[in-house]
C-alpha atoms as a PDB file:
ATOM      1  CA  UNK A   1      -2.356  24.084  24.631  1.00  0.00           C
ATOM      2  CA  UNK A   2      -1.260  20.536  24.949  1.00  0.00           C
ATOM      3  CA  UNK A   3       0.798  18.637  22.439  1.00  0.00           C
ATOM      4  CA  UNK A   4      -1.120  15.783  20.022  1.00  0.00           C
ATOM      5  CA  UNK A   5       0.345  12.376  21.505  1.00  0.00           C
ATOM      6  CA  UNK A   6       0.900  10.201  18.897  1.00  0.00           C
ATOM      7  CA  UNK A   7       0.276   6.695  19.485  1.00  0.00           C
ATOM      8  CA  UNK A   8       2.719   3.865  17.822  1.00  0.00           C
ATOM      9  CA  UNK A   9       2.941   0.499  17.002  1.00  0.00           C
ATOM     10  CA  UNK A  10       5.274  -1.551  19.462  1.00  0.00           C
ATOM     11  CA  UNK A  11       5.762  -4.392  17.593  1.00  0.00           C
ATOM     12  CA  UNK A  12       4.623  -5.872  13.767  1.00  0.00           C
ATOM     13  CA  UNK A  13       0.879  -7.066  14.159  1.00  0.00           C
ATOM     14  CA  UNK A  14      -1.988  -7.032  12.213  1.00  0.00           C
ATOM     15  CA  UNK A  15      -4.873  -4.889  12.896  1.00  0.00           C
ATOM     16  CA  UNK A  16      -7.572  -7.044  14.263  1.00  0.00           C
ATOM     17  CA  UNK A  17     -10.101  -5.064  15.412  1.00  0.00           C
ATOM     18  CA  UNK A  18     -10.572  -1.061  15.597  1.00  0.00           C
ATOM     19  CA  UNK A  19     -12.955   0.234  18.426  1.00  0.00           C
ATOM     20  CA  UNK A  20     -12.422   3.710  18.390  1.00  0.00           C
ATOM     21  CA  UNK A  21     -13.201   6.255  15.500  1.00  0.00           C
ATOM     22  CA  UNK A  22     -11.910   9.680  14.702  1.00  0.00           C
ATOM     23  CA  UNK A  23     -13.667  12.446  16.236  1.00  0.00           C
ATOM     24  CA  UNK A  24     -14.415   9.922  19.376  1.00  0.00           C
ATOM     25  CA  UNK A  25     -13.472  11.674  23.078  1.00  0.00           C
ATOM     26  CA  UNK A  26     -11.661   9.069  24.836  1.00  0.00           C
ATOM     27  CA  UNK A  27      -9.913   8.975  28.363  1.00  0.00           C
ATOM     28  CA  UNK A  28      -6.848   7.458  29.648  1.00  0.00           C
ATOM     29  CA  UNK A  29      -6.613   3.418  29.456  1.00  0.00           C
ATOM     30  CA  UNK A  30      -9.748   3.341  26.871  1.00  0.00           C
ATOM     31  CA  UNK A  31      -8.952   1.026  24.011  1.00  0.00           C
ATOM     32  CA  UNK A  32      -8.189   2.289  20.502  1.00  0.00           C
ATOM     33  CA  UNK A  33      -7.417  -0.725  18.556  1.00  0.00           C
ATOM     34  CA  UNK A  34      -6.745  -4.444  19.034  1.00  0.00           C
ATOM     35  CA  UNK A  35      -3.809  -5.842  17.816  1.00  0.00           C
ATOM     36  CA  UNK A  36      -2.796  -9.650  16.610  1.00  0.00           C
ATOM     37  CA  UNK A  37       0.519 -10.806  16.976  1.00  0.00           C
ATOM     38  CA  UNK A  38       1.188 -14.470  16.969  1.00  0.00           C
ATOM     39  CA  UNK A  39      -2.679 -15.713  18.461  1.00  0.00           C
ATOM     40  CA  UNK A  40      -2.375 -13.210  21.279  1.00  0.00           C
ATOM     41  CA  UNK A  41      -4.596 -10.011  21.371  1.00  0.00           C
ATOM     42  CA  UNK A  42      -2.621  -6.892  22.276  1.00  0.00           C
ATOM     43  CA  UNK A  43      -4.888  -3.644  22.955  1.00  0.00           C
ATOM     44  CA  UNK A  44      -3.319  -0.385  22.314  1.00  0.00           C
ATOM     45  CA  UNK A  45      -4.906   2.193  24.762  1.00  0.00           C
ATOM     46  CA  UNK A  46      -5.095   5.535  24.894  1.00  0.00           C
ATOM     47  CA  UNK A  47      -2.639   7.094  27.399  1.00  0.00           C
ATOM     48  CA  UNK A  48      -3.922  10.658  27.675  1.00  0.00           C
ATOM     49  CA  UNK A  49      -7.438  12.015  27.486  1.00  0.00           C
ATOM     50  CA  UNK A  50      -8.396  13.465  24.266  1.00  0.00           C
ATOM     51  CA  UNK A  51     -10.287  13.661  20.413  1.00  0.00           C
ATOM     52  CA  UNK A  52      -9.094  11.278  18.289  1.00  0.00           C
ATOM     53  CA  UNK A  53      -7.394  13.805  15.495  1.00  0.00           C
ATOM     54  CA  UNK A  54      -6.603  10.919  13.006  1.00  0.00           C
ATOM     55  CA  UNK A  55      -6.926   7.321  13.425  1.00  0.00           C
ATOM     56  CA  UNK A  56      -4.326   5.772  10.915  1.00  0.00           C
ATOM     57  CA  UNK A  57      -5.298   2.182  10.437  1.00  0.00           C
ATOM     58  CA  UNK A  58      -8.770   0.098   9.545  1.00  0.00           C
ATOM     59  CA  UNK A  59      -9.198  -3.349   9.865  1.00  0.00           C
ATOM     60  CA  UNK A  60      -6.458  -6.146   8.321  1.00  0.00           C
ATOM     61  CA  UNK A  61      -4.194  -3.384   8.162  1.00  0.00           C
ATOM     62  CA  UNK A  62      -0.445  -5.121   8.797  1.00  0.00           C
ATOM     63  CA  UNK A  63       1.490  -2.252  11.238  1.00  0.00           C
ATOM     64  CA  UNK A  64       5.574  -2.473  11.294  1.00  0.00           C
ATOM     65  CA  UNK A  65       6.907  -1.223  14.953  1.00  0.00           C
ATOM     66  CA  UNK A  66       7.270   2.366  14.734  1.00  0.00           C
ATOM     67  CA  UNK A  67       3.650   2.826  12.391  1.00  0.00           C
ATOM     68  CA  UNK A  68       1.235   5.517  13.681  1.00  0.00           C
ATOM     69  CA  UNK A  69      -1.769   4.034  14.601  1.00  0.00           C
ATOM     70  CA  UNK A  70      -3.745   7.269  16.400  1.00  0.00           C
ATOM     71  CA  UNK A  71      -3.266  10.707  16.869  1.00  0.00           C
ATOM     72  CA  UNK A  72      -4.928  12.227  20.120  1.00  0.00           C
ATOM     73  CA  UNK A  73      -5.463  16.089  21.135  1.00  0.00           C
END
């Protein structure tokens, strides 16, 4: 049995937009989340295939580098 990956914030941003939801399948390079940081869009993607266990942030949520934003499994 694989490992959940957790997926992090890389930098502060604010949550923009959130495509995915928990419980969604998703597939290597799909998008989970867009991030805004200083007028530039920054996706966060998924980088294993997977469930989405836990999804950690919702819309206007502020993330710190280091925050969870998704767990995958």
């Amino acid at each position: 049995m694989d490992m959940a990956e957790e997926i992090r914030a890389e930098m502060v941003a604010n949550v923009w937009k959130v495509v995915a939801t928990a419980g969604d399948t998703v597939t290597e390079g799909d998008t989970l989340v867009i991030l805004e940081s200083m007028k530039m869009e920054i996706p966060v993607i998924a980088e294993s295939d997977g469930v989405i266990e836990q999804l950690a942030v919702h819309e206007g949520d502020v993330v710190q580098d280091g925050d969870l934003i998704a767990v995958i499994a």
